[in-house]
Protein backbone atom coordinates (compact mmCIF):
# COMPACT_ATOMS: atom_id res chain seq x y z
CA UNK A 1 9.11 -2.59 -29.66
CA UNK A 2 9.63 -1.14 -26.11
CA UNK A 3 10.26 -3.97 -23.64
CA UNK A 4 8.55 -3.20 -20.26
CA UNK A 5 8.33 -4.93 -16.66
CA UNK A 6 5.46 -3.94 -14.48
CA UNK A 7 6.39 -3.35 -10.58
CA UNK A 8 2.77 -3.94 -8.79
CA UNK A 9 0.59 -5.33 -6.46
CA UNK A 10 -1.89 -7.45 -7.85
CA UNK A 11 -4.16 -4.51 -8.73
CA UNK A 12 -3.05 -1.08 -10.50
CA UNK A 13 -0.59 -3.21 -12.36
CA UNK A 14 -2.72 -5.28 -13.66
CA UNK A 15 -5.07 -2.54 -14.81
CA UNK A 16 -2.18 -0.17 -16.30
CA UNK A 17 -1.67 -3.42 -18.27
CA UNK A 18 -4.83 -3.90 -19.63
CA UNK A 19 -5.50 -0.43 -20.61
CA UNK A 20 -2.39 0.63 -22.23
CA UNK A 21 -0.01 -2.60 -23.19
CA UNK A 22 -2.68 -5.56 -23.90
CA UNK A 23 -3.38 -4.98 -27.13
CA UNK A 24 -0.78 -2.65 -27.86
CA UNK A 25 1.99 -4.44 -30.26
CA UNK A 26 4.26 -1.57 -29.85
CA UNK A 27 5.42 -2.65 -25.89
CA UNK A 28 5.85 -6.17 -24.87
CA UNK A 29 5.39 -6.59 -21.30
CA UNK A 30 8.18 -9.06 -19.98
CA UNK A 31 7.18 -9.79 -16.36
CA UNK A 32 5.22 -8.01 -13.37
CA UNK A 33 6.92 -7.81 -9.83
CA UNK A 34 5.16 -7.96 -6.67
CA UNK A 35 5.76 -6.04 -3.31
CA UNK A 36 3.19 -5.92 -0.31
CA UNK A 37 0.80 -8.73 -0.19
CA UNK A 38 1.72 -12.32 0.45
CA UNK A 39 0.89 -14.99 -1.98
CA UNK A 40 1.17 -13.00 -5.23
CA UNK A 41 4.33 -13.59 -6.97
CA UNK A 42 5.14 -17.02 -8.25
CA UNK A 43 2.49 -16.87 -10.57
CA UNK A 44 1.68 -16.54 -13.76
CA UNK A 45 -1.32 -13.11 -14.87
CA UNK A 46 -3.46 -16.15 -17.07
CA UNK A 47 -3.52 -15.85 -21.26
CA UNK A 48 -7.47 -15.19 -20.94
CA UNK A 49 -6.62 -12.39 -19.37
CA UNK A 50 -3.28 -11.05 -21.11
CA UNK A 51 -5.05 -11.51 -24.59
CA UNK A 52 -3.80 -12.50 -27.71
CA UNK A 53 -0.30 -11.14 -27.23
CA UNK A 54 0.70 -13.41 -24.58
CA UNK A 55 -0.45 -17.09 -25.18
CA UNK A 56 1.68 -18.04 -22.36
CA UNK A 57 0.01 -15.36 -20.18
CA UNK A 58 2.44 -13.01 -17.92
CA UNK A 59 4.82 -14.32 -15.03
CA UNK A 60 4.81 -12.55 -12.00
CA UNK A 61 7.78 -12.69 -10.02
CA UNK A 62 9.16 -10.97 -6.32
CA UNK A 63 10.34 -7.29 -6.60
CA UNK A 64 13.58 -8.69 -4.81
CA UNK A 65 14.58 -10.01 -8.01
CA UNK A 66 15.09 -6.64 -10.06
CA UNK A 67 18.67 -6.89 -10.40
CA UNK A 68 18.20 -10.47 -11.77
CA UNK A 69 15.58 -9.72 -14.32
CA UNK A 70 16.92 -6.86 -15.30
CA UNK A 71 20.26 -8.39 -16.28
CA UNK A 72 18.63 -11.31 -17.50
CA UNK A 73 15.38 -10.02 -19.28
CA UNK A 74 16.93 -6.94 -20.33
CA UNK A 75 13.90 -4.44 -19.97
CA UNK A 76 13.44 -0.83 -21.37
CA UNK A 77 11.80 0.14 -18.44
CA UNK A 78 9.93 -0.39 -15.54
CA UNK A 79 6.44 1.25 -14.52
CA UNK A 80 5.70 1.80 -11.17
CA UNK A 81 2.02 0.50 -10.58
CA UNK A 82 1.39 0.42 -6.94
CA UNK A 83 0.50 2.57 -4.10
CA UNK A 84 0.96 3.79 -0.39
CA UNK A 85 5.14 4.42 -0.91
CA UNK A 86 6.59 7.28 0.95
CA UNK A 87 8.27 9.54 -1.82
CA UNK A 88 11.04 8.47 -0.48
CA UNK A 89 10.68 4.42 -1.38
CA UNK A 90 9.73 5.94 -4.57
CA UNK A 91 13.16 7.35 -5.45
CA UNK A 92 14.55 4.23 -4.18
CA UNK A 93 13.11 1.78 -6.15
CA UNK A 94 14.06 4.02 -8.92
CA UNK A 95 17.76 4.81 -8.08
CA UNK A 96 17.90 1.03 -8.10
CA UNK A 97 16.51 0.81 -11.53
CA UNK A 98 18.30 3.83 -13.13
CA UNK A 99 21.40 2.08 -11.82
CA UNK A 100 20.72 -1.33 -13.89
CA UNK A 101 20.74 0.72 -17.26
CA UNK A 102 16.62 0.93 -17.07
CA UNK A 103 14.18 3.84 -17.11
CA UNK A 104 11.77 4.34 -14.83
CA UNK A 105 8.19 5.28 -15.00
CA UNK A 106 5.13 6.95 -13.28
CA UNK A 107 1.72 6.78 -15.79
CA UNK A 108 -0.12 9.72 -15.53
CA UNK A 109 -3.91 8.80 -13.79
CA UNK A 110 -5.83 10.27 -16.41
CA UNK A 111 -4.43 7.95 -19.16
CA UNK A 112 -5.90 5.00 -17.28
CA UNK A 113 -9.24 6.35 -16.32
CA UNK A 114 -12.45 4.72 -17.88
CA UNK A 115 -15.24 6.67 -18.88
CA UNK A 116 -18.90 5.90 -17.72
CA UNK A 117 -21.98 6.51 -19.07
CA UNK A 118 -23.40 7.04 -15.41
CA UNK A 119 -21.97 9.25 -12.77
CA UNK A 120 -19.19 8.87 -10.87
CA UNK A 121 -18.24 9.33 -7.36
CA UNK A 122 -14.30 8.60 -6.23
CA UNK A 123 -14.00 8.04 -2.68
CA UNK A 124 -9.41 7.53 -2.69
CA UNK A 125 -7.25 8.38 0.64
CA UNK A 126 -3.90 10.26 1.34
CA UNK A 127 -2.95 6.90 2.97
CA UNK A 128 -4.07 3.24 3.92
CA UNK A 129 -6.49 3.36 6.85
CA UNK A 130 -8.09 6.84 6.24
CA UNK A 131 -11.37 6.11 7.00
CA UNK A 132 -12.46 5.71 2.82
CA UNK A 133 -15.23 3.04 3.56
CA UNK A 134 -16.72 4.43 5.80
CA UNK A 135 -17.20 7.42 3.81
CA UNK A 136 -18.38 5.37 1.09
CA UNK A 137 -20.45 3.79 3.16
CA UNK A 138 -22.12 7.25 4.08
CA UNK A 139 -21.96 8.38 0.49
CA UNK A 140 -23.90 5.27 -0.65
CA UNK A 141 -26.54 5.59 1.99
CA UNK A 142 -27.29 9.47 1.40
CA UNK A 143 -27.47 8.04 -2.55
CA UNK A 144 -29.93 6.18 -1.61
CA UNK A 145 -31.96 8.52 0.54
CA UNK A 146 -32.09 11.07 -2.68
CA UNK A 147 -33.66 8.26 -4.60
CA UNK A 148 -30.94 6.68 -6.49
CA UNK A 149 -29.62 3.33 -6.26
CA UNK A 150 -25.48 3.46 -5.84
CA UNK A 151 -23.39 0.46 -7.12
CA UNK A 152 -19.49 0.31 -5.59
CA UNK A 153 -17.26 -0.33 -7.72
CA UNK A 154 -14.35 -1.65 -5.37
CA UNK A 155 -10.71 -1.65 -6.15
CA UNK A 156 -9.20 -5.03 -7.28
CA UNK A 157 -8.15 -7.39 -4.67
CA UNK A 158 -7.43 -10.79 -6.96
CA UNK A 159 -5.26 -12.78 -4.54
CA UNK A 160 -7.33 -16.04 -5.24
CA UNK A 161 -8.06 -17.50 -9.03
CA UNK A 162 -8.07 -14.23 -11.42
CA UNK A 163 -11.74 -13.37 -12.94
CA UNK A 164 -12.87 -10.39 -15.20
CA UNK A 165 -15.35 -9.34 -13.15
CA UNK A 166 -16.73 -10.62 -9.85
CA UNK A 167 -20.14 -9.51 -8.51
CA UNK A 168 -21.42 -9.68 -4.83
CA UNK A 169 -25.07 -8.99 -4.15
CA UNK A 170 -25.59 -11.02 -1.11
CA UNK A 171 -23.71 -12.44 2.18
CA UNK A 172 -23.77 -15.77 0.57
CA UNK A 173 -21.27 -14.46 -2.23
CA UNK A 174 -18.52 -14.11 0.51
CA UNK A 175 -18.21 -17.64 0.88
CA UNK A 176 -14.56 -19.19 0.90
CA UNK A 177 -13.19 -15.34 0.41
CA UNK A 178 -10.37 -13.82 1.81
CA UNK A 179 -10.28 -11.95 5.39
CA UNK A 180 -9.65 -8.60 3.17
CA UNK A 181 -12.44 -9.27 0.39
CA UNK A 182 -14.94 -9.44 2.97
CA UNK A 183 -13.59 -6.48 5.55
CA UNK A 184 -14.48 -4.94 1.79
CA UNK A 185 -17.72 -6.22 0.64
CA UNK A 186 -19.73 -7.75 3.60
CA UNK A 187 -20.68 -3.89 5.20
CA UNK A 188 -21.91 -2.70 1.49
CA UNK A 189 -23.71 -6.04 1.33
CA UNK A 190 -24.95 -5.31 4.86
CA UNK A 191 -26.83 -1.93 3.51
CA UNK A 192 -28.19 -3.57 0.39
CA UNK A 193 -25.75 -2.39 -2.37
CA UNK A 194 -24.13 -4.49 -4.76
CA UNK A 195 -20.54 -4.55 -5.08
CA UNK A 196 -18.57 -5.12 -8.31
CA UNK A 197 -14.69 -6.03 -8.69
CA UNK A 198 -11.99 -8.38 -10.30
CA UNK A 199 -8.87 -8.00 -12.95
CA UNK A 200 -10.70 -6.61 -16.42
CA UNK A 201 -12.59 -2.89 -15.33
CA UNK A 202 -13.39 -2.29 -18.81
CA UNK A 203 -15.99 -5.14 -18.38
CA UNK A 204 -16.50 -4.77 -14.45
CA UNK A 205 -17.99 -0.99 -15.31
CA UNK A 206 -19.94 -2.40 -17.68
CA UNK A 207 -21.72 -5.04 -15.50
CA UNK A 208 -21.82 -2.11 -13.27
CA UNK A 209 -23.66 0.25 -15.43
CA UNK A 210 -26.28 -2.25 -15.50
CA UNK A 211 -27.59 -2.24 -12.25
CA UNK A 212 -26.85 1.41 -10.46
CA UNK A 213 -27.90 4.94 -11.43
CA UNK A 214 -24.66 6.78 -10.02
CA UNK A 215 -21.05 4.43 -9.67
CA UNK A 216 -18.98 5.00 -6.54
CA UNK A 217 -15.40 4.34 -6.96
CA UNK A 218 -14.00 2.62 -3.44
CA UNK A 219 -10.73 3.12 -3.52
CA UNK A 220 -7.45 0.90 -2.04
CA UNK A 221 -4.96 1.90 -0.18
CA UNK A 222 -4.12 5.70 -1.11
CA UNK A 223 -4.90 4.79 -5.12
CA UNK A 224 -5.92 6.91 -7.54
CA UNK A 225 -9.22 6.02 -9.72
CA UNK A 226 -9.83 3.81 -12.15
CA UNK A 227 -12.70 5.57 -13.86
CA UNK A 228 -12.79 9.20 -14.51
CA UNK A 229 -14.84 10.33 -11.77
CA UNK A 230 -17.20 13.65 -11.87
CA UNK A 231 -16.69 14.27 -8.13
CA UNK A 232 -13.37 13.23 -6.44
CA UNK A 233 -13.11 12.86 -2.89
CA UNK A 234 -10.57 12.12 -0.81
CA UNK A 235 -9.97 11.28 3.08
CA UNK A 236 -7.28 13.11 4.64
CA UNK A 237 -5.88 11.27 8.40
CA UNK A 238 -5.00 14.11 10.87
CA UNK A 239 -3.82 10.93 12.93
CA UNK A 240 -0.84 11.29 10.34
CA UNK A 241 -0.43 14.93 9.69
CA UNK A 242 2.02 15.86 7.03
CA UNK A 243 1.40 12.86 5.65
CA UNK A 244 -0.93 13.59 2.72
CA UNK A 245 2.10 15.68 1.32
CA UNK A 246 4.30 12.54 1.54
CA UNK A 247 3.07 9.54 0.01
CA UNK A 248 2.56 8.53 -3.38
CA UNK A 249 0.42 8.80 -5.22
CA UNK A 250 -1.95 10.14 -2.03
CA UNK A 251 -0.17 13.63 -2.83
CA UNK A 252 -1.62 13.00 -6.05
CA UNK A 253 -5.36 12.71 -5.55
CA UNK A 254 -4.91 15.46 -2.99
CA UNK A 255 -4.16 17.78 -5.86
CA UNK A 256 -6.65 16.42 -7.90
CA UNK A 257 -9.61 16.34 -5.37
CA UNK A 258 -12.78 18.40 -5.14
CA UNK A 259 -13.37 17.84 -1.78
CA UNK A 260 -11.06 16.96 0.75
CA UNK A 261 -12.38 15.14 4.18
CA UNK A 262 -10.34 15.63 7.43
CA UNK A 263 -11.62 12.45 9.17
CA UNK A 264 -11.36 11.16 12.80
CA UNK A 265 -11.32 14.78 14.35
CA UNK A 266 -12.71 13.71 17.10
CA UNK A 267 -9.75 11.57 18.18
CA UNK A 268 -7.02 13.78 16.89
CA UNK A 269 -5.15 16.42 17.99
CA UNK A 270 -6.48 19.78 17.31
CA UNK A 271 -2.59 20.81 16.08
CA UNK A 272 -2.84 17.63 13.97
CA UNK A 273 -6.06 18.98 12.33
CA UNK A 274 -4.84 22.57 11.55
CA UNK A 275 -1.72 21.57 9.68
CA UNK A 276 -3.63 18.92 7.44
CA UNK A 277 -5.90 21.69 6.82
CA UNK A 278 -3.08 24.24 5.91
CA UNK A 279 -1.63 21.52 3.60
CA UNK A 280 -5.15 21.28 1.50
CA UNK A 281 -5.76 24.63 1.44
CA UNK A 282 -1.83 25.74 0.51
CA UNK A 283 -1.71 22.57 -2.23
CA UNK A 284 -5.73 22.51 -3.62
CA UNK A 285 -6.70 26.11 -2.54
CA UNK A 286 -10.10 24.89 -4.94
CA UNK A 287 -11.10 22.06 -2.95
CA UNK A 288 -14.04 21.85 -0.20
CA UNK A 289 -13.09 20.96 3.00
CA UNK A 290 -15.18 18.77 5.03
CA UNK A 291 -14.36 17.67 8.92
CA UNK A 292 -15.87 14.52 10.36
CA UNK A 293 -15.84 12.64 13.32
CA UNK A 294 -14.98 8.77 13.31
CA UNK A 295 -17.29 7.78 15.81
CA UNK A 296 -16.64 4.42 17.46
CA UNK A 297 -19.20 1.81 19.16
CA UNK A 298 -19.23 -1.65 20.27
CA UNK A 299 -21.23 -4.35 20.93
CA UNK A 300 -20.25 -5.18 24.33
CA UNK A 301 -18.81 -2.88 26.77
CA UNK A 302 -19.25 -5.09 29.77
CA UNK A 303 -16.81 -7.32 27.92
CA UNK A 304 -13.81 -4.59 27.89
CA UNK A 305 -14.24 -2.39 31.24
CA UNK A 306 -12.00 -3.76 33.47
CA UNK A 307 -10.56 -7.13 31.95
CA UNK A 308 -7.99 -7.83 29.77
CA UNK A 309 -8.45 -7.77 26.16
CA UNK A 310 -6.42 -8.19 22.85
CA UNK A 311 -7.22 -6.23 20.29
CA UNK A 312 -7.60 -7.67 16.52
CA UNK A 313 -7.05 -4.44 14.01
CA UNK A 314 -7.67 -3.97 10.27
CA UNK A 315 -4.72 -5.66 8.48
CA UNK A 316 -3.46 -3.02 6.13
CA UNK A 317 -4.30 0.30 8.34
CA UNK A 318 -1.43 -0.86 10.44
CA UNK A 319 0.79 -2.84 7.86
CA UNK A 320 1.83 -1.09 4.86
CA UNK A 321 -0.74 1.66 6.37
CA UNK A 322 2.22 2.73 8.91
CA UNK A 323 -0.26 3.25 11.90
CA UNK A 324 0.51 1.20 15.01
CA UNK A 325 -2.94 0.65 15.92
CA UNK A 326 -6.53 1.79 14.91
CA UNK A 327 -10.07 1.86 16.05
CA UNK A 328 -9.92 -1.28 18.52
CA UNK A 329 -7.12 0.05 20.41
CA UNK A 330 -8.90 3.15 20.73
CA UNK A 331 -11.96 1.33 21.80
CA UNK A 332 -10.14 -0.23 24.88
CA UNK A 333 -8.64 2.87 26.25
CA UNK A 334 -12.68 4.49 25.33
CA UNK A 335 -13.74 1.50 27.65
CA UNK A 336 -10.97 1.39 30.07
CA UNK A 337 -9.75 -2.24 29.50
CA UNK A 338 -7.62 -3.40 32.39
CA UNK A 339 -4.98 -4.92 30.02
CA UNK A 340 -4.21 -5.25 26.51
CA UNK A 341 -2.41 -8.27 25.31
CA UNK A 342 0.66 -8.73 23.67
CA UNK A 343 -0.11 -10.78 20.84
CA UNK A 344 3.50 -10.85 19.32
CA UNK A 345 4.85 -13.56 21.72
CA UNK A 346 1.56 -15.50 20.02
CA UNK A 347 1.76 -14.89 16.29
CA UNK A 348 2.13 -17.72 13.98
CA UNK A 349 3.94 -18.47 10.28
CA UNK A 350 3.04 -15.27 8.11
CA UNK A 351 1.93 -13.41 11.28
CA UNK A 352 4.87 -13.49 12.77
CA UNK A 353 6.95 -12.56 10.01
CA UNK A 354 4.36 -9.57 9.53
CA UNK A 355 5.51 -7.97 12.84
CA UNK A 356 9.48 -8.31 11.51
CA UNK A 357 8.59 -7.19 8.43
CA UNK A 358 6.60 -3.78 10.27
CA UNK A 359 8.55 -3.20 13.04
CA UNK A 360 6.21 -0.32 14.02
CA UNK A 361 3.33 -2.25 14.71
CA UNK A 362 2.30 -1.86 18.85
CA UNK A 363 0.25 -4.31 20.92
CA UNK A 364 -1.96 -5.11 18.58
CA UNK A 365 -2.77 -7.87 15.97
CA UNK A 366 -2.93 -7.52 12.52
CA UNK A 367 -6.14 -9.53 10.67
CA UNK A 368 -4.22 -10.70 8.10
CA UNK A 369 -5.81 -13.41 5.82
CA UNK A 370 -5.12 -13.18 1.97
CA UNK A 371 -4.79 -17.08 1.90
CA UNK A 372 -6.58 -19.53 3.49
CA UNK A 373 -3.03 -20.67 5.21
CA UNK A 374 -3.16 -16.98 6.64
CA UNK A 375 -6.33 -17.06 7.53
CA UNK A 376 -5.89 -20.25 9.31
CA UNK A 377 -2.48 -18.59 10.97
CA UNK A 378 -4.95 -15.76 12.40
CA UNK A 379 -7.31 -17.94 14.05
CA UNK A 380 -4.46 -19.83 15.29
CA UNK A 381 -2.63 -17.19 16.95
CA UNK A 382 -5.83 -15.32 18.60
CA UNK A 383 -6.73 -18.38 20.36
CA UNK A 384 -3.26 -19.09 21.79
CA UNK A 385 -3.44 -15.69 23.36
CA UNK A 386 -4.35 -15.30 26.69
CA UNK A 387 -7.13 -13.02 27.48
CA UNK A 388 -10.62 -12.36 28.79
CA UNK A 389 -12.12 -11.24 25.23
CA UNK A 390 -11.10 -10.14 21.57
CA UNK A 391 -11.77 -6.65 20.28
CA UNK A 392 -12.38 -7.19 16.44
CA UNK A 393 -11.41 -3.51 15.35
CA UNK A 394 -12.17 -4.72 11.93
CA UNK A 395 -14.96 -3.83 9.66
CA UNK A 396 -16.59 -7.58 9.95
CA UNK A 397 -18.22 -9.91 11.98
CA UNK A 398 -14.50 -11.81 12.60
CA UNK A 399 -15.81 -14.21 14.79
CA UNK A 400 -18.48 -15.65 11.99
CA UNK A 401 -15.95 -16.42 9.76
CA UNK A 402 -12.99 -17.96 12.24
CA UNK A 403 -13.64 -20.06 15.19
CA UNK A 404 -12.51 -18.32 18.47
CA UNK A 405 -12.01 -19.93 21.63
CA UNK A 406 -13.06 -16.22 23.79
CA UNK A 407 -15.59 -13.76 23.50
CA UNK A 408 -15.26 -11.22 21.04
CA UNK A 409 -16.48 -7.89 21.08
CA UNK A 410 -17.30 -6.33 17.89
CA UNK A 411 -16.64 -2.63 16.82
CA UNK A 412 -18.23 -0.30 14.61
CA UNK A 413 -17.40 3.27 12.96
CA UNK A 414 -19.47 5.47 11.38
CA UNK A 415 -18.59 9.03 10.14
CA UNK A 416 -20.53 11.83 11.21
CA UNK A 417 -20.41 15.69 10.03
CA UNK A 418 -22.86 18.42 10.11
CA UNK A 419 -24.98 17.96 6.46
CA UNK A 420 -22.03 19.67 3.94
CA UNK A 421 -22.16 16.16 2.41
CA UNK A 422 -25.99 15.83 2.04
CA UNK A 423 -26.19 19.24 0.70
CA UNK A 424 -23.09 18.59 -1.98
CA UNK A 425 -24.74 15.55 -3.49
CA UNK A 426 -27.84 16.89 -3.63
CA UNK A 427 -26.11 19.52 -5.80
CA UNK A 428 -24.51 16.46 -7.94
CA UNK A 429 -27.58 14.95 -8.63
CA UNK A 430 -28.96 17.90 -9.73
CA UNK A 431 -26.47 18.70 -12.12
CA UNK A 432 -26.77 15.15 -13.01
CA UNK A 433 -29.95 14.21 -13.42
CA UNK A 434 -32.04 18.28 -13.38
């Protein structure tokens, strides 16, 4: 029996778990780790989800503590099961682990892929903050437009209590989630789709199945699929050129893709553009290549010409992302703000240990909330900044779920492209459905 300790996030890991170790008497899995979101480790992955193997369920403990469990667990190996790493953090994590007497290991994406009985459509990115959703979001409404009704199935985010499957049909499912659940789920919600997720995606395709005719896989982060899709399609950031060549396992799904999307050209440099198009075509000479623009409106311009404004930005995009600012930013140079506020000097608890931890981040503030502490830590620290109104460059109505003390100004972004995508999934559903 192969011992094994799982190095995640609260998402791949647990899924490489349950599709190749839960039942499988041949590994025992020791411990997971956890890197990148707060609030994760310190736990324990619960015996009703582990199976019968594990009557004490799984614990999960820091990644900080490899050297410790290794010496005092004495593992086999460890599997890498998370995403958005720079090769580089890759062959670090495993130097360290080839240096405790451990081996270390990458599972191929194909061996953890679930099979549907309807169609699939993978929408994964090259990196955090690529623009997937709002691809999906397009993807979903052209779906719909061709007569079919689209179901998402979203990558896991489990940072509360851990559930099989969790379904969201309607605004009113949102309630008492997390900031980054509902950046997720509110805008599909918004367009009438339902949105599945949770720990167990054998059983979250199947509730899936039920209720749309064609499955779109909304990826995290740069992740690869869970289910075996029939179209791939991933988002390429010329804002970060080079970059789809150097993150893991990005590189990965650009080699695997069928159509590649060079988003937010219109904000890019052109330079930027042509060497993320070399890449694709040197790398995946077979994929399509689609450009779109990432166009950006708000709700207010009065509120931003002119006056001084801090700008509230989609948490991971700039964490673990690696950008130093995103759509609102842009927004206030678009509307020539007078000012934008500092909001480091402001940032409370977790907040404030997010800008040490990221070093890279600019003026702008992070919405972090994967706890309700967090969450109350954001609200705190926006309203001790001082400023004429908030630019919420997120993907939700921020100020209907925390109570600011100042205006806010909500932004929007919507791809746009010239009809290639239409035109290609009218060709799916053809070959689909005849």
């Amino acid at each position: 029996m192969k011992k094994i300790i799982i190095m995640g996030a609260a998402g791949r890991d647990f899924h490489n778990f349950n599709v190749l170790f839960r039942d499988n008497p041949s590994f025992h899995v020791l411990a997971f780790t956890a890197e990148q979101i707060p609030g994760i480790q310190n736990r324990t992955y619960p015996e009703y989800l582990a199976g019968k193997l594990y009557p004490k369920g799984i614990p999960v403990y820091p990644e900080s503590q490899i050297p410790e469990l290794a010496k005092k667990l004495k593992p086999d190996t460890f599997i890498l099961s998370y995403s958005d790493l720079s090769h580089q953090e890759v062959m670090r994590k495993a130097s360290l682990v080839l240096s405790l007497g451990c081996d270390f290991l990458l599972v191929s994406p194909q061996k953890t892929m679930l099979k549907s009985e309807k169609p699939v459509i993978s929408v994964c990115g090259v990196r955090t903050g690529a623009g997937k959703s709002p691809v999906t979001r397009k993807i979903a409404k052209i779906l719909n437009s061709l007569g079919k009704k689209p179901a998402i199935i979203r990558h896991p985010m489990p940072y509360g209590k851990l559930k099989p499957v969790e379904m969201f049909k309607t605004l009113k499912d949102l309630e008492n989630r997390t900031i980054e659940e509902i950046e997720d789920y509110e805008p599909h919600l918004r367009n009438g789709f339902p949105v599945f997720s949770g720990v167990d995606y054998q059983k979250v395709l199947k509730e899936a199945e039920k209720e749309g005719d064609v499955l779109i896989w909304d990826g995290g982060n740069n992740d690869l699929p869970f289910l075996k899709p029939d179209l791939h399609i991933v988002v390429a950031d010329p804002h970060r050129p080079g970059h789809e060549l150097r993150y893991y396992p990005g590189f990965v799904n650009l080699l695997l893709a069928d159509i590649v999307i060079i988003n937010k050209i219109n904000t890019a440099s052109p330079k930027h553009i042509q060497l993320v198009e070399r890449n694709i075509k040197k790398f995946n000479p077979e994929a399509k290549i689609i450009k779109t623009k990432s166009l950006i409106s708000v709700s207010n311009p009065e509120l931003i010409k002119g006056k001084k404004v801090l700008v509230v930005e989609d948490g991971p995009t700039i964490t673990h992302g690696g950008m130093p600012y995103g759509a609102g930013y842009i927004a206030a140079k678009q509307y020539k703000a007078k000012e934008i506020t500092d909001p480091r000097p402001c940032a409370k608890g977790s907040i404030r240990k997010a800008y040490q931890k990221y070093p890279h981040i600019g003026k702008v503030l992070p919405a972090l909330g994967y706890t309700k502490t967090q969450i109350k830590e954001l609200e705190k620290t926006i309203n001790s900044c001082k400023c004429d109104a908030v630019i919420a460059g997120t993907p939700i109505l921020l100020s209907k779920h925390l109570k600011i003390n100042k205006p806010v100004v909500k932004i929007a972004y919507e791809i746009r492209e010239k009809g290639r995508l239409n035109e290609i999934l009218k060709q799916f559903l053809k070959h689909n459905y005849g």
